[in-house]
PDB file of N, CA and C in Angstrom:
ATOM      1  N   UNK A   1       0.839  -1.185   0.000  1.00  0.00           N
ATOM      2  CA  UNK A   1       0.000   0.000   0.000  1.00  0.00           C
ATOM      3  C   UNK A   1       0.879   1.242   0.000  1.00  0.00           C
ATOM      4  N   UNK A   2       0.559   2.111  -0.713  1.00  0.00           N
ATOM      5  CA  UNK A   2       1.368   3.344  -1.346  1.00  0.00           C
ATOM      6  C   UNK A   2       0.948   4.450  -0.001  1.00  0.00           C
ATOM      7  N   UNK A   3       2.082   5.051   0.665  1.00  0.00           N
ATOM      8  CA  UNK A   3       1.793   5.746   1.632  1.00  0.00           C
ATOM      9  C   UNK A   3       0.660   6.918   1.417  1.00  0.00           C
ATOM     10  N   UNK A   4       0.429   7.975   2.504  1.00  0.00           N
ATOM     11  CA  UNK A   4      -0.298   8.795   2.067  1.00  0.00           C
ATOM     12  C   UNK A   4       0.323   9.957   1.339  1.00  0.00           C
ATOM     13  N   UNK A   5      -0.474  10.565   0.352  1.00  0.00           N
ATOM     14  CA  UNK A   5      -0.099  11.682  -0.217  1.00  0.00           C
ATOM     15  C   UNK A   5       0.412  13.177   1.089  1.00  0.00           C
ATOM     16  N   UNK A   6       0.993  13.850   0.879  1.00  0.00           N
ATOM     17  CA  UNK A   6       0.771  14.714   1.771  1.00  0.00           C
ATOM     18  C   UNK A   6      -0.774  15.611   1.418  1.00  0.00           C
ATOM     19  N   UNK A   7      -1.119  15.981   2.403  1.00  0.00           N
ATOM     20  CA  UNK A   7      -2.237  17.087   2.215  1.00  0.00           C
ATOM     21  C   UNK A   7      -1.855  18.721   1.472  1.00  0.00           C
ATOM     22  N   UNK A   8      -3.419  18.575   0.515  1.00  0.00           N
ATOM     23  CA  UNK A   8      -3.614  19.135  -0.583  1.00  0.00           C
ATOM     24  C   UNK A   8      -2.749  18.500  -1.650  1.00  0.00           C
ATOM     25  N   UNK A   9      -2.123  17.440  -1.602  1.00  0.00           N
ATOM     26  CA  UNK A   9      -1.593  17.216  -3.080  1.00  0.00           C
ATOM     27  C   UNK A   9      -2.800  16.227  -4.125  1.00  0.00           C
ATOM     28  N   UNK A  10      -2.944  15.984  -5.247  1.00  0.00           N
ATOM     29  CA  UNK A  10      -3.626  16.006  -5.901  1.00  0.00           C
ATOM     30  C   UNK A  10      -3.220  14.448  -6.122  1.00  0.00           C
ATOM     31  N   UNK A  11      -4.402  13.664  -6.075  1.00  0.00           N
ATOM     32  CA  UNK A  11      -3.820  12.252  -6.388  1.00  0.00           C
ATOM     33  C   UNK A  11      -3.383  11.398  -7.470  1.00  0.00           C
ATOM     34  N   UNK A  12      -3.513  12.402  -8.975  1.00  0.00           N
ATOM     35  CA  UNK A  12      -2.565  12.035  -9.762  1.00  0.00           C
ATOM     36  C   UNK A  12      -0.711  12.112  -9.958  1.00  0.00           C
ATOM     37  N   UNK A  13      -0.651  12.585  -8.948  1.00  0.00           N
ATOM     38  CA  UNK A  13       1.023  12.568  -8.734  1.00  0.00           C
ATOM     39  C   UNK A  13       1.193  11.465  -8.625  1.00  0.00           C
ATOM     40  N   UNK A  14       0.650  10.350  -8.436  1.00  0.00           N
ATOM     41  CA  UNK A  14       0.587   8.911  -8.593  1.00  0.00           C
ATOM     42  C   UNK A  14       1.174   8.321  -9.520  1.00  0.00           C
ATOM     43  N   UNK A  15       0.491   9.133 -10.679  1.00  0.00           N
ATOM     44  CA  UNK A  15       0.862   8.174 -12.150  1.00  0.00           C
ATOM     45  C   UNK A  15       2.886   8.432 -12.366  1.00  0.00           C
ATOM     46  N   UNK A  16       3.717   8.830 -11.944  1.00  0.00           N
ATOM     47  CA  UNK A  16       4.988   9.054 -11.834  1.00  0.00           C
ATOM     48  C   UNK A  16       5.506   7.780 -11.916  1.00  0.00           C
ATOM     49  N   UNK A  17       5.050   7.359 -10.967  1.00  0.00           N
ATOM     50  CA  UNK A  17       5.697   6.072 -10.332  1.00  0.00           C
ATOM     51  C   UNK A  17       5.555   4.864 -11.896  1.00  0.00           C
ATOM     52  N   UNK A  18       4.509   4.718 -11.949  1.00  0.00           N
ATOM     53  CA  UNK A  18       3.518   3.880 -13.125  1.00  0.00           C
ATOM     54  C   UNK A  18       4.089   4.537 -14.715  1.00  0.00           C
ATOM     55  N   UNK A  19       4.494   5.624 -14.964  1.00  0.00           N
ATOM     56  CA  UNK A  19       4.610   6.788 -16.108  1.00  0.00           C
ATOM     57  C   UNK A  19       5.884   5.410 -15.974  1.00  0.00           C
ATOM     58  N   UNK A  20       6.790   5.857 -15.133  1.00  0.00           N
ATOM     59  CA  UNK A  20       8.655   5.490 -15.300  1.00  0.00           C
ATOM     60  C   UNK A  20       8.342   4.013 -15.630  1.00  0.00           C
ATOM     61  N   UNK A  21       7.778   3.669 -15.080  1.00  0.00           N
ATOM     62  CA  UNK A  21       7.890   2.219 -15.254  1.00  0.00           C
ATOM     63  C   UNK A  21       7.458   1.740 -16.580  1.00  0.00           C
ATOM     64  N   UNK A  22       6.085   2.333 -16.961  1.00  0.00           N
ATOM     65  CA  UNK A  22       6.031   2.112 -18.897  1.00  0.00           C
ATOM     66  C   UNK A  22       7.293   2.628 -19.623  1.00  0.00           C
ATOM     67  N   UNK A  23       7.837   3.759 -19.058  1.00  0.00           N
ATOM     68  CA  UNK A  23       9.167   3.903 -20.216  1.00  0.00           C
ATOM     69  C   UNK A  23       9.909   3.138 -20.018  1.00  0.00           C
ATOM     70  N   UNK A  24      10.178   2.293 -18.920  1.00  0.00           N
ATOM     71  CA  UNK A  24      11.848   1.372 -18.996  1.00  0.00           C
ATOM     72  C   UNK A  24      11.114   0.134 -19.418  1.00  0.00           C
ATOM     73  N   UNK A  25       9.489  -0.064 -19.277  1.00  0.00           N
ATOM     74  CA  UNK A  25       9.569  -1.209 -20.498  1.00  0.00           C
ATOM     75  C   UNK A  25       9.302  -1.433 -22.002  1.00  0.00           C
ATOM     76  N   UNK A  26       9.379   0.074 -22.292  1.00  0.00           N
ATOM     77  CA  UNK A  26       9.348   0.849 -23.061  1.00  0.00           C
ATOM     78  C   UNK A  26      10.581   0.629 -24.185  1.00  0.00           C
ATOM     79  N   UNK A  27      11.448   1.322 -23.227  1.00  0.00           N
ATOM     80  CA  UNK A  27      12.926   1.336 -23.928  1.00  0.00           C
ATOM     81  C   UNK A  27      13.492  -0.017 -24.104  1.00  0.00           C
ATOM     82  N   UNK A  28      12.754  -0.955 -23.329  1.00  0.00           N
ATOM     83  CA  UNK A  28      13.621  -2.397 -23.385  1.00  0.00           C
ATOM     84  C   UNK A  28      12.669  -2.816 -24.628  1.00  0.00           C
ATOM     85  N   UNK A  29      11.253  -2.648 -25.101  1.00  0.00           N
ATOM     86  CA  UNK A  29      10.778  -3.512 -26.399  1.00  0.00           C
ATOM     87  C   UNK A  29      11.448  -2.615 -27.353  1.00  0.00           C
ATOM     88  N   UNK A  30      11.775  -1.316 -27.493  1.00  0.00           N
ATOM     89  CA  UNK A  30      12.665  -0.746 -28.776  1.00  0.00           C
ATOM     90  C   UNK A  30      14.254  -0.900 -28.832  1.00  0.00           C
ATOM     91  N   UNK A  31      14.371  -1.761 -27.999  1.00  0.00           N
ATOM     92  CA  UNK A  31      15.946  -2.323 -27.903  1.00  0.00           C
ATOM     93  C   UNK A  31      15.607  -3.503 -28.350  1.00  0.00           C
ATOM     94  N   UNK A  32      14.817  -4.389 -28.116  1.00  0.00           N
ATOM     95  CA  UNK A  32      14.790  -5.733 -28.628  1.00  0.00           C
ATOM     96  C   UNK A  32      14.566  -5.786 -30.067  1.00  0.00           C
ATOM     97  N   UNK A  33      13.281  -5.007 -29.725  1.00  0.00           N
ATOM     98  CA  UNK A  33      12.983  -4.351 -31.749  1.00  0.00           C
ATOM     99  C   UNK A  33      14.311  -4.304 -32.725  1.00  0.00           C
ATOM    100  N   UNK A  34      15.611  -3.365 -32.268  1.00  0.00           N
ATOM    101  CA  UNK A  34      16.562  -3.253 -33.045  1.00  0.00           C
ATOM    102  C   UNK A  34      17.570  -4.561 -32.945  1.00  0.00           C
ATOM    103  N   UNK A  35      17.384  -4.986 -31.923  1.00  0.00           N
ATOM    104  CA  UNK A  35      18.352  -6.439 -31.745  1.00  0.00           C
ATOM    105  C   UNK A  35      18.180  -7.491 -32.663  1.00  0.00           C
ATOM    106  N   UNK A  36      16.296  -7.845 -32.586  1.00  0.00           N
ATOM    107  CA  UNK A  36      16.093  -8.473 -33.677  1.00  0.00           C
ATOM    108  C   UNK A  36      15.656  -8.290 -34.749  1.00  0.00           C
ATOM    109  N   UNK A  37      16.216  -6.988 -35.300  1.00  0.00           N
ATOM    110  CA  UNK A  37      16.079  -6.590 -36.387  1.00  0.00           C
ATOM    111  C   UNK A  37      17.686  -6.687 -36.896  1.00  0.00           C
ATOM    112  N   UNK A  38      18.666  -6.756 -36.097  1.00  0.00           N
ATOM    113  CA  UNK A  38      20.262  -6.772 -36.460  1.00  0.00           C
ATOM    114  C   UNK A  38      20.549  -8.484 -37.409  1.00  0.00           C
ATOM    115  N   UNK A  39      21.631  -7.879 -38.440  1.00  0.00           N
ATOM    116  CA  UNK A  39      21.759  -8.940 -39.498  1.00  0.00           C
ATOM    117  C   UNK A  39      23.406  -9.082 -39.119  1.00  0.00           C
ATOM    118  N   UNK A  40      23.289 -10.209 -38.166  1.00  0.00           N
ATOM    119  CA  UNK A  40      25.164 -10.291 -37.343  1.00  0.00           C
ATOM    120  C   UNK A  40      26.082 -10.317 -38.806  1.00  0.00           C
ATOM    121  N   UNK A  41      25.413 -11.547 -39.734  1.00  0.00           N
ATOM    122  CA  UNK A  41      26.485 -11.601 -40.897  1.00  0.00           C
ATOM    123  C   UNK A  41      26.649 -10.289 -41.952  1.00  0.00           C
ATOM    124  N   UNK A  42      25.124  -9.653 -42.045  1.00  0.00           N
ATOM    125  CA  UNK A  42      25.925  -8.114 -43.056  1.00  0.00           C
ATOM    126  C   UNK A  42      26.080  -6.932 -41.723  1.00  0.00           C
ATOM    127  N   UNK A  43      26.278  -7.187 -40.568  1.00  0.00           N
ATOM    128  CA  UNK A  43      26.362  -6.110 -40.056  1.00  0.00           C
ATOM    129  C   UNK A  43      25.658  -5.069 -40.091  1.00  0.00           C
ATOM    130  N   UNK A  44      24.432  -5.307 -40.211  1.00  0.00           N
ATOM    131  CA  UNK A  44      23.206  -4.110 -40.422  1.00  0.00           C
ATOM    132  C   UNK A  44      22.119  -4.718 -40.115  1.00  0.00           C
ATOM    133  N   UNK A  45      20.971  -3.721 -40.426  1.00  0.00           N
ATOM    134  CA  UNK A  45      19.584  -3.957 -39.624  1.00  0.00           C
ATOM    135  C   UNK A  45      19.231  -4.821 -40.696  1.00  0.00           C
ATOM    136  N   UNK A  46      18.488  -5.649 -40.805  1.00  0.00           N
ATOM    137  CA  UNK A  46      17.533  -6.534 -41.849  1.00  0.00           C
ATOM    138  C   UNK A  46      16.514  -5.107 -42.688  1.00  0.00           C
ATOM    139  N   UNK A  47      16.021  -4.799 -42.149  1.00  0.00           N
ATOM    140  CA  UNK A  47      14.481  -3.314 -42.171  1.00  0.00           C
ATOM    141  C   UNK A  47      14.512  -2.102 -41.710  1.00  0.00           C
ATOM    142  N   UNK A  48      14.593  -1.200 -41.907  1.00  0.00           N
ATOM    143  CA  UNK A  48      14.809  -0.038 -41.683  1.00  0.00           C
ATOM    144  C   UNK A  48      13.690   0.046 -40.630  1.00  0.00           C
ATOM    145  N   UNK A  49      13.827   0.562 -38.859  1.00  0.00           N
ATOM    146  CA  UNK A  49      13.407   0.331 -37.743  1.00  0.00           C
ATOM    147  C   UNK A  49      11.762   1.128 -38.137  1.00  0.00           C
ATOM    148  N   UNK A  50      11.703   2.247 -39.151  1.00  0.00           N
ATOM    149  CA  UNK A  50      10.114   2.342 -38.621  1.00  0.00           C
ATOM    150  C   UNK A  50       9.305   1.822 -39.453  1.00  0.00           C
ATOM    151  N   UNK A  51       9.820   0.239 -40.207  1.00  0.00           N
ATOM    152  CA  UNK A  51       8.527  -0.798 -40.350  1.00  0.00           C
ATOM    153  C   UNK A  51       8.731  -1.598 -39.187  1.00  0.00           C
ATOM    154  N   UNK A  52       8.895  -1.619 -38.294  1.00  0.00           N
ATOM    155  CA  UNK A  52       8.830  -2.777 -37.688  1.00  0.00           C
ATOM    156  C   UNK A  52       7.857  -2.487 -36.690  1.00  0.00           C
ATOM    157  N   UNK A  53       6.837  -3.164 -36.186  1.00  0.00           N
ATOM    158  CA  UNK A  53       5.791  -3.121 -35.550  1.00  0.00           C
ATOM    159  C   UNK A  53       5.813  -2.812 -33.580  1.00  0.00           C
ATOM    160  N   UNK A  54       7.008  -3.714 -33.987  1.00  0.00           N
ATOM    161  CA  UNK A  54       7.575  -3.727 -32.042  1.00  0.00           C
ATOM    162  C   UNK A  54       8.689  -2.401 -32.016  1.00  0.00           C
ATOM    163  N   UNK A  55       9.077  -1.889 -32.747  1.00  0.00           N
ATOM    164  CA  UNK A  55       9.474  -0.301 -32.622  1.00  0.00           C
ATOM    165  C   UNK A  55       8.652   0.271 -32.098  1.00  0.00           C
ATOM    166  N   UNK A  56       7.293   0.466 -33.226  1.00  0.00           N
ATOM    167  CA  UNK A  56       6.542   1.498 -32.737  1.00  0.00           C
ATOM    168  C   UNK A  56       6.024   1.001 -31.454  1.00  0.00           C
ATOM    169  N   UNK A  57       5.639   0.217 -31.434  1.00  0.00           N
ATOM    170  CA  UNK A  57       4.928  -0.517 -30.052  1.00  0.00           C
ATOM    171  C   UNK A  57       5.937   0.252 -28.700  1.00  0.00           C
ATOM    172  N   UNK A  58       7.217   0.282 -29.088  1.00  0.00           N
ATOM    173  CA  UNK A  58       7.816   0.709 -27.806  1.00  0.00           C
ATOM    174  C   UNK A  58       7.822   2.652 -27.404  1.00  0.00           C
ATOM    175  N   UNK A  59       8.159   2.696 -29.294  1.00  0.00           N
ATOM    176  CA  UNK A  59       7.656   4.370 -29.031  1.00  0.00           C
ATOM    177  C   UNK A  59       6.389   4.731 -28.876  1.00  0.00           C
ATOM    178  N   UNK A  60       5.568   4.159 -28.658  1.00  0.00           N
ATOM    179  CA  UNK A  60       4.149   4.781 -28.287  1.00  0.00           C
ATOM    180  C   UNK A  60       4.207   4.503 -26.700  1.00  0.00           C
ATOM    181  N   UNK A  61       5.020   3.524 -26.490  1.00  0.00           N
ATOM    182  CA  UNK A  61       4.693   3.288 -25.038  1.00  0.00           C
ATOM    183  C   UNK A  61       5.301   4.479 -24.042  1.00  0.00           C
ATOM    184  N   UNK A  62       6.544   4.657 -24.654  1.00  0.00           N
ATOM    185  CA  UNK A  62       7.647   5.808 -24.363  1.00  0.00           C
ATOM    186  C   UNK A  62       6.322   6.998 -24.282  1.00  0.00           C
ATOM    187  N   UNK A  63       6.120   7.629 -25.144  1.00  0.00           N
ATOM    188  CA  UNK A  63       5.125   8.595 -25.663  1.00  0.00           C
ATOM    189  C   UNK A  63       4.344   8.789 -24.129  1.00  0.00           C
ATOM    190  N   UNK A  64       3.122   7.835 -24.018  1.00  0.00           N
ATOM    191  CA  UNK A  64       2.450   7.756 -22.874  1.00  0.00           C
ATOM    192  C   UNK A  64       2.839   7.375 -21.761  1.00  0.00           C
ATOM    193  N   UNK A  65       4.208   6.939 -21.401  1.00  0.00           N
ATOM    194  CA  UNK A  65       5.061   7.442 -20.250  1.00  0.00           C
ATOM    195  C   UNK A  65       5.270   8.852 -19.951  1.00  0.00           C
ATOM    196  N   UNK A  66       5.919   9.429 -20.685  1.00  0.00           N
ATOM    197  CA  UNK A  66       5.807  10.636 -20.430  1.00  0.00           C
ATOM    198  C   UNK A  66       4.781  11.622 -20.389  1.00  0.00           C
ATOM    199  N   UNK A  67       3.334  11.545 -20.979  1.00  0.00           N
ATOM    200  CA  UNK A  67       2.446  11.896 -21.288  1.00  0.00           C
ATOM    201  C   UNK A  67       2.070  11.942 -19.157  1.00  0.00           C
ATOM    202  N   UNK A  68       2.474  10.865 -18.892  1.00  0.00           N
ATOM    203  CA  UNK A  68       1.866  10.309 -17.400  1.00  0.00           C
ATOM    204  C   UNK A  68       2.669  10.802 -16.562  1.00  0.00           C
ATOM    205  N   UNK A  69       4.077  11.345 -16.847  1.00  0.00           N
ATOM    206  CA  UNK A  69       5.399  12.198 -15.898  1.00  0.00           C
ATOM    207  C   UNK A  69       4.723  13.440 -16.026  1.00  0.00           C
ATOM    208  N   UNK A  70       4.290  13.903 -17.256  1.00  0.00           N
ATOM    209  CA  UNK A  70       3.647  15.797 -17.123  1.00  0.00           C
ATOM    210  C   UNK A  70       2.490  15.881 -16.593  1.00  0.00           C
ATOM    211  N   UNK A  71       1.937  14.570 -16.954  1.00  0.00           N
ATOM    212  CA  UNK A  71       0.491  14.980 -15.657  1.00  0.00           C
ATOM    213  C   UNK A  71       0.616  15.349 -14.150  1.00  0.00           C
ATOM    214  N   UNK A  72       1.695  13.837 -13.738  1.00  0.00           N
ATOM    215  CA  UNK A  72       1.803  14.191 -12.803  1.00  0.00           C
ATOM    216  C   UNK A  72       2.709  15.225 -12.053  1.00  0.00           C
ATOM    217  N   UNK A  73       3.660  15.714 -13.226  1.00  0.00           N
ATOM    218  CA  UNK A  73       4.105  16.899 -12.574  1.00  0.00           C
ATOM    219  C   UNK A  73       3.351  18.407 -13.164  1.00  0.00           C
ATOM    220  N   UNK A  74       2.339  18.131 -13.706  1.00  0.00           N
ATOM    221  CA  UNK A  74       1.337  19.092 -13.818  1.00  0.00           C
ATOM    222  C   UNK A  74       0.478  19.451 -12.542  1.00  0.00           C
ATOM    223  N   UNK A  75       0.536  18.414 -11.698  1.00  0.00           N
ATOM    224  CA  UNK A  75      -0.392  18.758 -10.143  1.00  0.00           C
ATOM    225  C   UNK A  75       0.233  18.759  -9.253  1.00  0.00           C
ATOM    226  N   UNK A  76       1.804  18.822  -9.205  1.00  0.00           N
ATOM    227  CA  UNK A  76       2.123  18.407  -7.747  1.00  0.00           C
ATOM    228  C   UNK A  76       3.451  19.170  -7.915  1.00  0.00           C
ATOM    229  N   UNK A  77       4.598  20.163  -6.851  1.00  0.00           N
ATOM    230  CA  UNK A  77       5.692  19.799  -6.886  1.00  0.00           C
ATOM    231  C   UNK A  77       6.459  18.739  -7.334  1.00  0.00           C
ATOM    232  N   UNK A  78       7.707  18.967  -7.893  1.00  0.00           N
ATOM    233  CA  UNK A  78       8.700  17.919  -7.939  1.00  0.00           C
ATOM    234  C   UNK A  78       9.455  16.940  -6.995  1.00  0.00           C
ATOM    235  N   UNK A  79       9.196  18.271  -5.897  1.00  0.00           N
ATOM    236  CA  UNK A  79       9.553  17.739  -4.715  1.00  0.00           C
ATOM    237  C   UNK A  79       8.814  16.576  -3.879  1.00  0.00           C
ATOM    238  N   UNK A  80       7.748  16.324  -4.268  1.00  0.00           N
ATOM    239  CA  UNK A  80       6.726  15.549  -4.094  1.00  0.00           C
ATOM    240  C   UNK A  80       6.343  14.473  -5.329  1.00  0.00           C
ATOM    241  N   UNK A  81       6.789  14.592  -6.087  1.00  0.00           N
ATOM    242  CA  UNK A  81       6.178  13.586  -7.415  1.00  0.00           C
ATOM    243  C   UNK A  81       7.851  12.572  -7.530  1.00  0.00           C
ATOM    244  N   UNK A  82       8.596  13.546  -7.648  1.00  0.00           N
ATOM    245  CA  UNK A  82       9.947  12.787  -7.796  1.00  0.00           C
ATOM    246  C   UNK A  82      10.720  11.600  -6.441  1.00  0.00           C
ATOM    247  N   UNK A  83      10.312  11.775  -5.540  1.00  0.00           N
ATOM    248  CA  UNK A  83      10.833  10.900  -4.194  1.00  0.00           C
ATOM    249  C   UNK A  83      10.017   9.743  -4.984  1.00  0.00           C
ATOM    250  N   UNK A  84       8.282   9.424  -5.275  1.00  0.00           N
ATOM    251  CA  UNK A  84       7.645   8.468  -5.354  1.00  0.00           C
ATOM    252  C   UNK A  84       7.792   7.468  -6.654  1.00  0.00           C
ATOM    253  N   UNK A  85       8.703   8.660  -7.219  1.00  0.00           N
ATOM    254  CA  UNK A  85       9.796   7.527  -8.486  1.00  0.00           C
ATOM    255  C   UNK A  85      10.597   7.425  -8.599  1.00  0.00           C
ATOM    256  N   UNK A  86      11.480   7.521  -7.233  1.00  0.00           N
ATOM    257  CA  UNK A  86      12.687   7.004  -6.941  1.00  0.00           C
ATOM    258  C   UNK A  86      13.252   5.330  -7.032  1.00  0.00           C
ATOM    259  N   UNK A  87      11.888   4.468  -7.164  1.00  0.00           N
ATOM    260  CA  UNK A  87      12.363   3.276  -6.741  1.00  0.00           C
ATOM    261  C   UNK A  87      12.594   2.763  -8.907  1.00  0.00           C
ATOM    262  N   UNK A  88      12.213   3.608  -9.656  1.00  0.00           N
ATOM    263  CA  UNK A  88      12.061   3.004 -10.908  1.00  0.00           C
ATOM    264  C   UNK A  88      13.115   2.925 -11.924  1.00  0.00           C
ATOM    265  N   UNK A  89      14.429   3.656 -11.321  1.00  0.00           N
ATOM    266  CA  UNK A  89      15.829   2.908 -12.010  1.00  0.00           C
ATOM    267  C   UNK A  89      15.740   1.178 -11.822  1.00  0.00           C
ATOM    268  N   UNK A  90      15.228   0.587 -11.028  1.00  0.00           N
ATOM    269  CA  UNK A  90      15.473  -0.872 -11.205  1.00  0.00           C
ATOM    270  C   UNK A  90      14.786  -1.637 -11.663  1.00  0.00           C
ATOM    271  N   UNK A  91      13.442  -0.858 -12.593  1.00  0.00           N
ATOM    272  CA  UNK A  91      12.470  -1.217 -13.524  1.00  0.00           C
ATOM    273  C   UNK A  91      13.584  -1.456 -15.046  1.00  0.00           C
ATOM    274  N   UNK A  92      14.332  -0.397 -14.879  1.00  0.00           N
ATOM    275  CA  UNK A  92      15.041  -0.719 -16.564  1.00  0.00           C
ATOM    276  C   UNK A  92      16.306  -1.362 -16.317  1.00  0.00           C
ATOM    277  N   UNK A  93      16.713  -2.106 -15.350  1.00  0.00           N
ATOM    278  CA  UNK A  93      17.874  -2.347 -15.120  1.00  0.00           C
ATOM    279  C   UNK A  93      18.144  -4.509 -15.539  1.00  0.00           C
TER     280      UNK A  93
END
């Protein structure tokens, strides 16, 4: 259970926590995207990255990560939104 907000903060400062965490799994399907799109024997991509379906899949996800960081730092200090996504470096790690 997610502690309490302090008083008067707005309870979408929430989505921070949830925002970081779609981008680092985010950045890991547009890393895989280019991995298996890599051709080890010509040393290049097989497809140029924006046909590939799991690209976009990761940049849209990216997209509405951040979409969910400005909300929530649209209602709240930083000082308050940023401690509660402190724990999400070990989401992309």
């Amino acid at each position: 259970m997610a502690p309490p907000l302090p008083r008067g903060t707005h309870p979408l400062t929430r989505t921070a926590p949830a925002a970081k965490q779609v981008v680092a799994i985010a950045l890991s399907i547009t890393k895989l995207s280019h991995n298996r799109n890599w051709d080890p024997v010509a040393k290049k991509p097989r497809k140029p990255y924006i046909k590939l379906p799991l690209w976009w899949l990761g940049i849209v996800l990216t997209a509405g990560g951040e979409v969910g960081n400005l909300v929530a730092y649209g209602f709240a200090p930083a000082a308050v939104v940023a401690p509660g996504a402190a724990q999400c470096p070990y989401y992309g790690a």
